[in-house]
PDB file of N, CA and C in Angstrom:
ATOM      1  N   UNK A   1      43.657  15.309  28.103  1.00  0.00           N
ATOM      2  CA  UNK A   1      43.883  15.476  26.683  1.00  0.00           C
ATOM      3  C   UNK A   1      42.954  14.596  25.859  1.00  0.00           C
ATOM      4  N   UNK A   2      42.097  13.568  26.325  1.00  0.00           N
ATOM      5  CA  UNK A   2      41.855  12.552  25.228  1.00  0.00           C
ATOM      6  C   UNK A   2      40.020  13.174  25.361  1.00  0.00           C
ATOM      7  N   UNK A   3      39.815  14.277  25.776  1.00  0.00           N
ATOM      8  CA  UNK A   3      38.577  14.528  25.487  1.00  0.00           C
ATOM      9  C   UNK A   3      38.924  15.416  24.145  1.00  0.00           C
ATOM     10  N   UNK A   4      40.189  16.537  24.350  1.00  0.00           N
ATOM     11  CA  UNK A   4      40.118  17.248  22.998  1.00  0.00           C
ATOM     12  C   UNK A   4      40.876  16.182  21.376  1.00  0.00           C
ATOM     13  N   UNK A   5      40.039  16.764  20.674  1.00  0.00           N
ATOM     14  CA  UNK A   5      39.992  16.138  19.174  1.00  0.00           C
ATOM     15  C   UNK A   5      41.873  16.393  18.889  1.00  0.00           C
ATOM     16  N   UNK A   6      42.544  15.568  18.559  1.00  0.00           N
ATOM     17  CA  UNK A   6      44.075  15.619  17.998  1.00  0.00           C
ATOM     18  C   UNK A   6      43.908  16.506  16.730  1.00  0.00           C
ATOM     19  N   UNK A   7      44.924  17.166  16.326  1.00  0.00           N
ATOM     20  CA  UNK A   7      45.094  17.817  15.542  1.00  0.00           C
ATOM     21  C   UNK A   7      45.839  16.731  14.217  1.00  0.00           C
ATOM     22  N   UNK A   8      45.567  16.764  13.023  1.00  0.00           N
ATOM     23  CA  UNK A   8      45.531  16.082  11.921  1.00  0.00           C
ATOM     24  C   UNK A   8      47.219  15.296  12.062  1.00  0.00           C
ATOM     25  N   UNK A   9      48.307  16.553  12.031  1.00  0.00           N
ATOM     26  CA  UNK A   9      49.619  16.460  12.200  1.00  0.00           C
ATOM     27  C   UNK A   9      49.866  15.435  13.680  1.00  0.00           C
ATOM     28  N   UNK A  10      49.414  16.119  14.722  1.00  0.00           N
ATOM     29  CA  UNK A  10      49.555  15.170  16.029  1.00  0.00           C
ATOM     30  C   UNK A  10      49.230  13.389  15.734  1.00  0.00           C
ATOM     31  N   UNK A  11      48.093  13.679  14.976  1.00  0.00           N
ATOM     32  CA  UNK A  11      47.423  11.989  15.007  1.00  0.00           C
ATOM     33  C   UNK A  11      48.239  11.564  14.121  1.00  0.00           C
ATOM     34  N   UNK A  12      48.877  12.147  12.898  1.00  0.00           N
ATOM     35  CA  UNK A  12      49.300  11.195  12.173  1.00  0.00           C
ATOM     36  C   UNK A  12      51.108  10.702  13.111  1.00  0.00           C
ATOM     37  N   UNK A  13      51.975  11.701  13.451  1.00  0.00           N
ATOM     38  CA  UNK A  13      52.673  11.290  14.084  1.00  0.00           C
ATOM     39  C   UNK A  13      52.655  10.111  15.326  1.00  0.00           C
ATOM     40  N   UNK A  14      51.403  10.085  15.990  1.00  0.00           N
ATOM     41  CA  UNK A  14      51.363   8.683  16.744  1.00  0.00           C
ATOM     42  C   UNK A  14      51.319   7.896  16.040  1.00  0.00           C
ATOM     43  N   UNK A  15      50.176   8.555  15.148  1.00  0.00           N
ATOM     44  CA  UNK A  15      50.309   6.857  14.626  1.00  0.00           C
ATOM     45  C   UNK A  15      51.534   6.410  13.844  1.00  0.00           C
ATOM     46  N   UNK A  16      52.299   6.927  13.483  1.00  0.00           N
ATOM     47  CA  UNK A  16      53.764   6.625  12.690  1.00  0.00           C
ATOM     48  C   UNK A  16      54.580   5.706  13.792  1.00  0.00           C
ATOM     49  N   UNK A  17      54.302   6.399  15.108  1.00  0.00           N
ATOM     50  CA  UNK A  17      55.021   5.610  16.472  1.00  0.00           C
ATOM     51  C   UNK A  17      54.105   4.088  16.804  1.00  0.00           C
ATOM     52  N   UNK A  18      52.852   4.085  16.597  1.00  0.00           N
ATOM     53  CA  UNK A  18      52.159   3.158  17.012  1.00  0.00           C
ATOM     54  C   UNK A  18      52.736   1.620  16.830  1.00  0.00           C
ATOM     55  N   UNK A  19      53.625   1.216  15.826  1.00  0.00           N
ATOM     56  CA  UNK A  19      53.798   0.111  15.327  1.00  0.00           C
ATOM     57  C   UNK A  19      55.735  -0.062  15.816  1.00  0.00           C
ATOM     58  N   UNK A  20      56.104   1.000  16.063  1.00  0.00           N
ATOM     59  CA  UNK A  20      57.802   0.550  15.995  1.00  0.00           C
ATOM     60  C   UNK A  20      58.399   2.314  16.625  1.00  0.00           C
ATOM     61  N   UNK A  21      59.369   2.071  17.426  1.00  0.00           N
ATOM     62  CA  UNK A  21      59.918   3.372  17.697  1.00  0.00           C
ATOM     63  C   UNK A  21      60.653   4.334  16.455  1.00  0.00           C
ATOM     64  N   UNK A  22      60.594   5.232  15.790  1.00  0.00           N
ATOM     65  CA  UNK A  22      61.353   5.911  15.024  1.00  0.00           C
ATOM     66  C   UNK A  22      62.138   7.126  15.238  1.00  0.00           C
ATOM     67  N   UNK A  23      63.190   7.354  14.555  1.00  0.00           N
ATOM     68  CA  UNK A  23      63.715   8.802  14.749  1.00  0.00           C
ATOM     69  C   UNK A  23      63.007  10.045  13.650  1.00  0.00           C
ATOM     70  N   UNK A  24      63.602  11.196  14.149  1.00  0.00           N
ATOM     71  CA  UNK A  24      62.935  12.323  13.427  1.00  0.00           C
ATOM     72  C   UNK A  24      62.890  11.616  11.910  1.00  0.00           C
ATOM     73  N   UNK A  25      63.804  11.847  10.838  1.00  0.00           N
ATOM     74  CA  UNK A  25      63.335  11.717   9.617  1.00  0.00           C
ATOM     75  C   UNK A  25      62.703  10.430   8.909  1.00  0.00           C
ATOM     76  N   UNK A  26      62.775   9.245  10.202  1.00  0.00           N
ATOM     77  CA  UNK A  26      61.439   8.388  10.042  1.00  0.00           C
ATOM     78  C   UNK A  26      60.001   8.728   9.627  1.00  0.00           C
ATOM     79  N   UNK A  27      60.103   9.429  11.178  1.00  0.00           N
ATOM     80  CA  UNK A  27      59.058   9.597  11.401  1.00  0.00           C
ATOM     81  C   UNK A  27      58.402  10.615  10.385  1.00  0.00           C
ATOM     82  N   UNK A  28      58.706  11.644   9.259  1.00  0.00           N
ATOM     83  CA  UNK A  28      58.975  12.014   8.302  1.00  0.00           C
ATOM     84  C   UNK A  28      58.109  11.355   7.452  1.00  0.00           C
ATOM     85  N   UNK A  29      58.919  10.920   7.151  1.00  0.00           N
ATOM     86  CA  UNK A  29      58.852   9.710   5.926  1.00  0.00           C
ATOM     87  C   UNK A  29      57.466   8.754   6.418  1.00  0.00           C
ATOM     88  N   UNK A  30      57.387   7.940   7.420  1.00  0.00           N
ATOM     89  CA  UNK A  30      55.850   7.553   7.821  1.00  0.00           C
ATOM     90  C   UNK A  30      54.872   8.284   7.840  1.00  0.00           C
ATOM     91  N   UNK A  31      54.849   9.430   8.515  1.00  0.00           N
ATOM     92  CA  UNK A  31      54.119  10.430   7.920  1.00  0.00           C
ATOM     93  C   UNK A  31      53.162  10.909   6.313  1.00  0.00           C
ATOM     94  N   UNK A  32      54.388  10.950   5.973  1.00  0.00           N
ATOM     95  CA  UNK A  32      54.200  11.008   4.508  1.00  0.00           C
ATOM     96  C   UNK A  32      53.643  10.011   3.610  1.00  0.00           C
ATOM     97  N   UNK A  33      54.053   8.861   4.486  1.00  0.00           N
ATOM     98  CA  UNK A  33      52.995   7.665   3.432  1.00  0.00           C
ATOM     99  C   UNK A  33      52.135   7.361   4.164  1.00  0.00           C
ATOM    100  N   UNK A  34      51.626   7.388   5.341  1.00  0.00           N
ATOM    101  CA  UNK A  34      50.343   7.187   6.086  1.00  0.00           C
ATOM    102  C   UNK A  34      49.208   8.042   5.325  1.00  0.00           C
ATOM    103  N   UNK A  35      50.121   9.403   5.269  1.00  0.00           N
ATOM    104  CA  UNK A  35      48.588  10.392   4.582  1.00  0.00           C
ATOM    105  C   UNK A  35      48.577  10.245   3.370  1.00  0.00           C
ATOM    106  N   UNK A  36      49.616   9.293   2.376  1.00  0.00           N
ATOM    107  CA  UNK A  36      49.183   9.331   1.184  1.00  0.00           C
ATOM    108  C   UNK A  36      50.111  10.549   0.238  1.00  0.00           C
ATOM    109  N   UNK A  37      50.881  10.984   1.105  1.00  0.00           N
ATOM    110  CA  UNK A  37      51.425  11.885   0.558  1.00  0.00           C
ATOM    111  C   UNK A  37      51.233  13.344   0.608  1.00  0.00           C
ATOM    112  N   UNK A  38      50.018  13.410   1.621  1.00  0.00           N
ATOM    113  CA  UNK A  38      49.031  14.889   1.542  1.00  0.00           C
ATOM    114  C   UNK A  38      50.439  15.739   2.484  1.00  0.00           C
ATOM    115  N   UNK A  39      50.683  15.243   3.592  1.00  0.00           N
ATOM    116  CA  UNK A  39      51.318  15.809   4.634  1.00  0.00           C
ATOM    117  C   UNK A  39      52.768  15.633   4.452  1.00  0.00           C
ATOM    118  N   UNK A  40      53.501  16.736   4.535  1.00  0.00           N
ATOM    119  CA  UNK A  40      54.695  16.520   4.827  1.00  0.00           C
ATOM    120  C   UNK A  40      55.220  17.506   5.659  1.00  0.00           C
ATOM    121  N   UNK A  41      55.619  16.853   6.414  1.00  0.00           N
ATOM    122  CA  UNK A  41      56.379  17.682   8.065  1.00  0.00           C
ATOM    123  C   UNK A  41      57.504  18.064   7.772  1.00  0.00           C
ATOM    124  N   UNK A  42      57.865  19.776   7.897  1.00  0.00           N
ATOM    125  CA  UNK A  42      58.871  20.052   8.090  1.00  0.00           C
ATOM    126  C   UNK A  42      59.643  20.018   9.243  1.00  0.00           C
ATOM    127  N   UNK A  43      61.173  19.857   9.062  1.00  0.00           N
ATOM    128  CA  UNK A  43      61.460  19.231  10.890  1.00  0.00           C
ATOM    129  C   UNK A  43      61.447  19.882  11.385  1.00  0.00           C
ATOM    130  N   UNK A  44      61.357  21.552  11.757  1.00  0.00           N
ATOM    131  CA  UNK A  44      61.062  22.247  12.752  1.00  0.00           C
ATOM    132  C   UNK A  44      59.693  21.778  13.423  1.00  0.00           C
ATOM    133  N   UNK A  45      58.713  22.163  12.048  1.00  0.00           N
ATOM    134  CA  UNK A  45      57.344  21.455  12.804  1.00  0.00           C
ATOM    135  C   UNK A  45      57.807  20.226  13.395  1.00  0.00           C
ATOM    136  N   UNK A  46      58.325  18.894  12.976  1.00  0.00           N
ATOM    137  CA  UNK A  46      58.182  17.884  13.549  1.00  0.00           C
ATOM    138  C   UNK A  46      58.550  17.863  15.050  1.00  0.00           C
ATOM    139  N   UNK A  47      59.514  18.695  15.075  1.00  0.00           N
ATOM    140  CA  UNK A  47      60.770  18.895  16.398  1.00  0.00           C
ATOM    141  C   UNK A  47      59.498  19.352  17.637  1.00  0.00           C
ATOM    142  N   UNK A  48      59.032  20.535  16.922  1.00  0.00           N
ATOM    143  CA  UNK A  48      57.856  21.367  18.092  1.00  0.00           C
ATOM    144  C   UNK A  48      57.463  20.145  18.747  1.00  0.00           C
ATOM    145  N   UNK A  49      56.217  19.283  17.288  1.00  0.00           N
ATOM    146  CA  UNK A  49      55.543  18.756  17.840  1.00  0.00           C
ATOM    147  C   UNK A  49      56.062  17.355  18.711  1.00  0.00           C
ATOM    148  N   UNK A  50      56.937  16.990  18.729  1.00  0.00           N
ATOM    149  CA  UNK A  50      57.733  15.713  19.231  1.00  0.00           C
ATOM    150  C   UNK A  50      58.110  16.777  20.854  1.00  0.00           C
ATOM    151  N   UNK A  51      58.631  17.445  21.003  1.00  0.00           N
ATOM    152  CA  UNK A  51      58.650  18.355  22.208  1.00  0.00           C
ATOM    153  C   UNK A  51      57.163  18.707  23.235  1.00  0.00           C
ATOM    154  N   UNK A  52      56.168  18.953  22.330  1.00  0.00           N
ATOM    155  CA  UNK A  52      55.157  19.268  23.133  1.00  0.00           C
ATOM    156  C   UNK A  52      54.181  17.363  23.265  1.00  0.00           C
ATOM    157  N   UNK A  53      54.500  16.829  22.827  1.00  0.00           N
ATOM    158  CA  UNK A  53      54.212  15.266  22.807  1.00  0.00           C
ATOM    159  C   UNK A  53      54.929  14.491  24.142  1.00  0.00           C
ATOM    160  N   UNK A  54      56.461  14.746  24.206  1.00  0.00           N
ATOM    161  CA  UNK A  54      57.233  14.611  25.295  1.00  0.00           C
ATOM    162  C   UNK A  54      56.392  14.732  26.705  1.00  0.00           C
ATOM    163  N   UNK A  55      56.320  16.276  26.613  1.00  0.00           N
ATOM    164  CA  UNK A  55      55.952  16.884  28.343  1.00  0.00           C
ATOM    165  C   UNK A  55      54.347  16.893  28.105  1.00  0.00           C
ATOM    166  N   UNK A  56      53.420  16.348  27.186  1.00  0.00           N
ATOM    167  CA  UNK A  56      52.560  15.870  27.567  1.00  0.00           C
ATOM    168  C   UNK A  56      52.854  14.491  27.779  1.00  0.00           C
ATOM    169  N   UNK A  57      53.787  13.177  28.086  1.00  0.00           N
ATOM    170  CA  UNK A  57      53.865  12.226  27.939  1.00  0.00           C
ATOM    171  C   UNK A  57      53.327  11.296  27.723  1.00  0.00           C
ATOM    172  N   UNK A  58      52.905  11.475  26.014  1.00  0.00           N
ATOM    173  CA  UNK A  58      52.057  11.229  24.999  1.00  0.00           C
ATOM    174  C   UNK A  58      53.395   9.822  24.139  1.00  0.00           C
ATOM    175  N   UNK A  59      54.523  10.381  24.419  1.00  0.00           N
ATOM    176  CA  UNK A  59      55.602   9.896  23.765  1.00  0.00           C
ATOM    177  C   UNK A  59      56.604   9.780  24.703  1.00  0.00           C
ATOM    178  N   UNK A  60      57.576   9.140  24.295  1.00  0.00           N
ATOM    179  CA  UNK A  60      59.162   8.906  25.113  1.00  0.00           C
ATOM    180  C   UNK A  60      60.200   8.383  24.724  1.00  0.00           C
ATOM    181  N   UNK A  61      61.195   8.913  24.671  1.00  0.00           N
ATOM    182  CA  UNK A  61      62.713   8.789  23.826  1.00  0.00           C
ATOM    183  C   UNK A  61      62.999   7.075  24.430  1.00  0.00           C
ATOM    184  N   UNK A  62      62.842   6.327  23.673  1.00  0.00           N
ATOM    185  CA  UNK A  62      62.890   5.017  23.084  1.00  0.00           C
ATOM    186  C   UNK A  62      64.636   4.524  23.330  1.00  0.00           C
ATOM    187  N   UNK A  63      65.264   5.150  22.328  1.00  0.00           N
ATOM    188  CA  UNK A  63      66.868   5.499  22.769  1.00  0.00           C
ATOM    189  C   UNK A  63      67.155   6.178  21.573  1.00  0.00           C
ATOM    190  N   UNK A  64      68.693   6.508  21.920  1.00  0.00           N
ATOM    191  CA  UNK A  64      69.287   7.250  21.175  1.00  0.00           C
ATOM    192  C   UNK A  64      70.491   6.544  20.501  1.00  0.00           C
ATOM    193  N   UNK A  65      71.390   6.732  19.336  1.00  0.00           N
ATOM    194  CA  UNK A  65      72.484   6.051  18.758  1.00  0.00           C
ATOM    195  C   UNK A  65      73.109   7.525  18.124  1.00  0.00           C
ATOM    196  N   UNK A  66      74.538   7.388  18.363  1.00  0.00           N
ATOM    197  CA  UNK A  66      75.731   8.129  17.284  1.00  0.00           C
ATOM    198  C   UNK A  66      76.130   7.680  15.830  1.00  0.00           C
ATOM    199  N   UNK A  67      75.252   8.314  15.165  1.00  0.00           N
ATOM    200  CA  UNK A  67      75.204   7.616  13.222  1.00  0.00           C
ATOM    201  C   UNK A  67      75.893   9.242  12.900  1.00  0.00           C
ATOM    202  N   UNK A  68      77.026   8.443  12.445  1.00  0.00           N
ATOM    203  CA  UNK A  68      78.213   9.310  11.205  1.00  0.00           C
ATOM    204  C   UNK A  68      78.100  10.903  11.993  1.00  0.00           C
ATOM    205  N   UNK A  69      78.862  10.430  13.551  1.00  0.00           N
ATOM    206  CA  UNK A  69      79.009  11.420  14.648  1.00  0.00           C
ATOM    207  C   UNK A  69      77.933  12.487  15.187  1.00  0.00           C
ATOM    208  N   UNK A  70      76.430  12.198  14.531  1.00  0.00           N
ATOM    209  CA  UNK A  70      75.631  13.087  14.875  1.00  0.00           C
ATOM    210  C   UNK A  70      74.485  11.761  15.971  1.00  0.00           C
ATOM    211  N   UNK A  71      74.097  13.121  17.124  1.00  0.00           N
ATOM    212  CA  UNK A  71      73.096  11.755  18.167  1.00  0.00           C
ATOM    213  C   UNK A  71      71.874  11.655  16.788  1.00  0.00           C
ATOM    214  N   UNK A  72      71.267  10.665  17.024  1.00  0.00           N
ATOM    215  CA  UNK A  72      69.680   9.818  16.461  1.00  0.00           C
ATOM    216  C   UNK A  72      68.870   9.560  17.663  1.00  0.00           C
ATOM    217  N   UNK A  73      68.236  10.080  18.169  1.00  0.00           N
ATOM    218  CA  UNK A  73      66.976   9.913  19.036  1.00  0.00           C
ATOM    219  C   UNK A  73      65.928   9.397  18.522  1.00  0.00           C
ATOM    220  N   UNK A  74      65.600   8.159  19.205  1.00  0.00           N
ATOM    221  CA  UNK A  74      64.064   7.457  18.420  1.00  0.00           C
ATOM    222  C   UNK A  74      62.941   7.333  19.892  1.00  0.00           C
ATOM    223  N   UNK A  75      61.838   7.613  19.107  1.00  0.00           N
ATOM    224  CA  UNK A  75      60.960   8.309  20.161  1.00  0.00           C
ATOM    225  C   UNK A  75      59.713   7.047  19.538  1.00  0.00           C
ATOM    226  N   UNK A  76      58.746   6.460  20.807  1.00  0.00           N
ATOM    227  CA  UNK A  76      58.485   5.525  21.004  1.00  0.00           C
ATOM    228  C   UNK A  76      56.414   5.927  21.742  1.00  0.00           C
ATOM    229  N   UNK A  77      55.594   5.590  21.745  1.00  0.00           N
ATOM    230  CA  UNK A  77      54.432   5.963  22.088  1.00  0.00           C
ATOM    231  C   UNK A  77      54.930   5.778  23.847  1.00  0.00           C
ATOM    232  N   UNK A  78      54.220   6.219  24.728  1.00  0.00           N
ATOM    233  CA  UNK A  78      53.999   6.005  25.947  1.00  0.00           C
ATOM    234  C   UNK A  78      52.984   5.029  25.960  1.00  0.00           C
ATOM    235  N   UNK A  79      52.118   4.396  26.921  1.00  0.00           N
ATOM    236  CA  UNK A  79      50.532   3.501  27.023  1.00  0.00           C
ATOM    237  C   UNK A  79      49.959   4.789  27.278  1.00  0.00           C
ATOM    238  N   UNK A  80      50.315   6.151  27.653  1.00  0.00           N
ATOM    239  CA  UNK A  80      49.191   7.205  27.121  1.00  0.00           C
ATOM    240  C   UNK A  80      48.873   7.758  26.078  1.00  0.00           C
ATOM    241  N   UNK A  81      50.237   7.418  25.450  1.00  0.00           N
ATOM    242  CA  UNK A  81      49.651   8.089  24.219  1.00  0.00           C
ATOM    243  C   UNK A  81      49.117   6.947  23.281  1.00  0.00           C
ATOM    244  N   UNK A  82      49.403   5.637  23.524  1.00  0.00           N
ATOM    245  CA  UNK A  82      48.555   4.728  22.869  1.00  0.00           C
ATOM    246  C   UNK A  82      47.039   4.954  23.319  1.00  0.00           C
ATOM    247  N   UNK A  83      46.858   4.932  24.433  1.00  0.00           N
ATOM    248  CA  UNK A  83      45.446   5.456  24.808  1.00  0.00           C
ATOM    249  C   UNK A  83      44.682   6.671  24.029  1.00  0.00           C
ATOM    250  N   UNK A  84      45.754   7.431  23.915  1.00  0.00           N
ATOM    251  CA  UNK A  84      44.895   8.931  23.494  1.00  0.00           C
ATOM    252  C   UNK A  84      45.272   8.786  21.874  1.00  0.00           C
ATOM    253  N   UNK A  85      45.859   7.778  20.959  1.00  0.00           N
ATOM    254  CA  UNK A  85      45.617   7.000  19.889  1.00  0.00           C
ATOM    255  C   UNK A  85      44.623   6.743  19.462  1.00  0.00           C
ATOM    256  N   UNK A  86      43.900   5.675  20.637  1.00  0.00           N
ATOM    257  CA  UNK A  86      43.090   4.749  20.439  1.00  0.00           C
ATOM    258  C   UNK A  86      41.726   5.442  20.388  1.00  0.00           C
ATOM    259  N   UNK A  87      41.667   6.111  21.768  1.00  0.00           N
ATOM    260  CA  UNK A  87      40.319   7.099  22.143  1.00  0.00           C
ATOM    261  C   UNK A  87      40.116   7.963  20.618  1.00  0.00           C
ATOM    262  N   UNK A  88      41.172   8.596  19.653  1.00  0.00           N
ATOM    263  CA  UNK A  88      40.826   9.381  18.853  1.00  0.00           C
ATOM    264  C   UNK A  88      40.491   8.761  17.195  1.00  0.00           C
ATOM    265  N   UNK A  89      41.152   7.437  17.574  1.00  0.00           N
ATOM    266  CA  UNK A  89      40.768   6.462  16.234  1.00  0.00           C
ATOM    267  C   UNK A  89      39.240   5.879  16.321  1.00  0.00           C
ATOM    268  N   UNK A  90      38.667   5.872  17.450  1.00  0.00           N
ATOM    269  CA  UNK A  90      37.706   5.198  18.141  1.00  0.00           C
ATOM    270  C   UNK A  90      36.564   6.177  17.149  1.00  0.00           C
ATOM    271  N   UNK A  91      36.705   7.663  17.888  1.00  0.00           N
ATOM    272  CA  UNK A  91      35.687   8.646  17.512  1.00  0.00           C
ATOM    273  C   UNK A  91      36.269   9.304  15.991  1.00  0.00           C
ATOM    274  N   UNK A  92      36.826   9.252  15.113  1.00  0.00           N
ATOM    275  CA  UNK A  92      37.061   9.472  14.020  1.00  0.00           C
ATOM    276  C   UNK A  92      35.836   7.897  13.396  1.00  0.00           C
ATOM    277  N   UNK A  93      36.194   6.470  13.449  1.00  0.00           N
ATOM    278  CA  UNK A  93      35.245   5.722  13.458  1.00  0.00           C
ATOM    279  C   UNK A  93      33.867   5.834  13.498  1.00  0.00           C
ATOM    280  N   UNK A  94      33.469   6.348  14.395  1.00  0.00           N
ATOM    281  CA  UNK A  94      32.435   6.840  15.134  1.00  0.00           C
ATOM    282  C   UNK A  94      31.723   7.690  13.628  1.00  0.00           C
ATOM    283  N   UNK A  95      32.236   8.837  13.763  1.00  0.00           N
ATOM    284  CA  UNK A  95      32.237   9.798  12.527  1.00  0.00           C
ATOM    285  C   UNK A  95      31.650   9.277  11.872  1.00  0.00           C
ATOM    286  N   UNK A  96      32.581   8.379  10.587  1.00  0.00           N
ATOM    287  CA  UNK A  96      32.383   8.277   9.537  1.00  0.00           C
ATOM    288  C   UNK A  96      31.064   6.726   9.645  1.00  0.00           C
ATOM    289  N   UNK A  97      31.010   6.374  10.656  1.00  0.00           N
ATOM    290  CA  UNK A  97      29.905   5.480  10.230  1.00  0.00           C
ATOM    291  C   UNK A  97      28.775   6.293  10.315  1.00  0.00           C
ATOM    292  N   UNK A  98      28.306   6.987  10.896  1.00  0.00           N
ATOM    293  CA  UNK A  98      27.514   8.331  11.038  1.00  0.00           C
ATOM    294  C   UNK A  98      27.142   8.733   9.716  1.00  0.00           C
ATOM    295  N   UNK A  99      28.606   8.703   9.275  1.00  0.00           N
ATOM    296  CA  UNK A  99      28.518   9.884   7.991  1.00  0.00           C
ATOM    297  C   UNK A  99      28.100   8.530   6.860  1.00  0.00           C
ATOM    298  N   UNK A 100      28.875   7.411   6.685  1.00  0.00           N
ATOM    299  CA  UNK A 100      28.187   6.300   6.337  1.00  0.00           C
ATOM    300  C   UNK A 100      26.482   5.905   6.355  1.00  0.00           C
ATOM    301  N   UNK A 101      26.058   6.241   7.414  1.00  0.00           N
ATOM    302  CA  UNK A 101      24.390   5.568   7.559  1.00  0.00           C
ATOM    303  C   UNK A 101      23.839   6.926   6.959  1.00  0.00           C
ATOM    304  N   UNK A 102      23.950   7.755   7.185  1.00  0.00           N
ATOM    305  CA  UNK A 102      23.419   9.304   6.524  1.00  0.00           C
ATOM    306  C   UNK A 102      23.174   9.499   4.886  1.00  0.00           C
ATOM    307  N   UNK A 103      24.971   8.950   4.587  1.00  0.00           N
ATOM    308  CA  UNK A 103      24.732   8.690   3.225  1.00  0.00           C
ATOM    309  C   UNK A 103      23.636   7.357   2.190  1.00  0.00           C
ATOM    310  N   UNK A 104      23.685   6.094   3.113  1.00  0.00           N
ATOM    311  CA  UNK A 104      22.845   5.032   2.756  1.00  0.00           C
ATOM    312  C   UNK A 104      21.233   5.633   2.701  1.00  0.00           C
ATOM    313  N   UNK A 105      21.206   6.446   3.913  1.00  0.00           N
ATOM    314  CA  UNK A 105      19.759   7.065   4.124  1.00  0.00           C
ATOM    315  C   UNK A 105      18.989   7.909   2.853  1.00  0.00           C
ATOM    316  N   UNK A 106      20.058   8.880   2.618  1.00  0.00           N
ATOM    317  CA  UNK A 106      20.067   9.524   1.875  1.00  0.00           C
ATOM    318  C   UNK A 106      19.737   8.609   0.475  1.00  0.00           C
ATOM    319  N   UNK A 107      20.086   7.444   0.029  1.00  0.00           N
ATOM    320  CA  UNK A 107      19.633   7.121  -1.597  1.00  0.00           C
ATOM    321  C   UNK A 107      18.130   6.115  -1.290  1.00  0.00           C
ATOM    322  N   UNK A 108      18.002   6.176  -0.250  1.00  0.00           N
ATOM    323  CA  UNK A 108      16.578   5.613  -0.216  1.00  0.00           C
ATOM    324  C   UNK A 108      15.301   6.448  -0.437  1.00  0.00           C
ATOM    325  N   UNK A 109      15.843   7.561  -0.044  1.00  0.00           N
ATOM    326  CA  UNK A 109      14.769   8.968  -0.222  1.00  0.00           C
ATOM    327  C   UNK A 109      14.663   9.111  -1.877  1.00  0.00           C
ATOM    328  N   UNK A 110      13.337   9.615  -1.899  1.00  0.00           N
ATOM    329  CA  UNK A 110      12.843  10.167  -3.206  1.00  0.00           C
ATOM    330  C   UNK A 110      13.713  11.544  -3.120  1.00  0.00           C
ATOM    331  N   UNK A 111      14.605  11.479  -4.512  1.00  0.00           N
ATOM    332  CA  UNK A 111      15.460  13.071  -4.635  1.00  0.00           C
ATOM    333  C   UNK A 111      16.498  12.926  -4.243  1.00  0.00           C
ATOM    334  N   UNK A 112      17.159  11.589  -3.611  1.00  0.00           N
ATOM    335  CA  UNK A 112      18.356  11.994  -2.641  1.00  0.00           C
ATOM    336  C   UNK A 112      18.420  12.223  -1.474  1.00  0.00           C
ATOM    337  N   UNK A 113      17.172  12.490  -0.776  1.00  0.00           N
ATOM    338  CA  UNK A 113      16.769  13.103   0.739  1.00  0.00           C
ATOM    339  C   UNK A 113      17.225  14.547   0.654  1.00  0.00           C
ATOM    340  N   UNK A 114      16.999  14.987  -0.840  1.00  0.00           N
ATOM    341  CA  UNK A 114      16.842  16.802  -0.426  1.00  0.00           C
ATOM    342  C   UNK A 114      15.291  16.792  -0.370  1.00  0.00           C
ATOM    343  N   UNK A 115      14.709  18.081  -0.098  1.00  0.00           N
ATOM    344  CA  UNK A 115      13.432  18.350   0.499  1.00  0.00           C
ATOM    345  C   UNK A 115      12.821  19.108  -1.127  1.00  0.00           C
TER     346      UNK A 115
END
């Protein structure tokens, strides 16, 4: 998995796990302020993606608690999915310094570096 690129939703959910285990409408809510507000997970989506995160064991149920008779499952990174975190924060990095030196390049040119 850590050769293919994470999908926007996938990455931001680790990273919501990266710092502390959370349950679904945490993880929600971190979501939502990591991107600034752009993203907001509906919990079906969230549910999928916390399921297909599982049986890639990317993630792992942390524990569970009985709050006002309903279960709370809080779900926790694996060290693979911190890995496949890290590997995708690494090359997003990567990217933008790229895209960084391109742009510096670019105001040294006569025109902008158009032709």
């Amino acid at each position: 998995m850590a050769a293919r690129h994470l999908q926007e939703p996938t990455r931001l959910v680790l990273t919501a796990l990266a710092d502390a285990p959370r349950h679904g409408y945490a993880i929600i809510q971190e979501v939502l302020a990591i991107s600034g507000g752009r993203t907001k997970l509906l919990t079906g989506t969230l549910y999928t993606a916390l399921d297909r995160l599982l049986q890639q064991e990317l993630i792992q149920v942390d524990h569970e608690e009985v709050v006002a008779g309903k279960l709370r499952r809080y779900f926790a990174l694996t060290d693979q999915g911190r890995d496949v975190l890290t590997a995708e924060t690494q090359r997003l990095r990567a990217g933008v310094a790229e895209a960084e030196r391109r742009l510096a390049l670019s105001r040294l040119q006569p025109n902008g570096g158009t032709a």
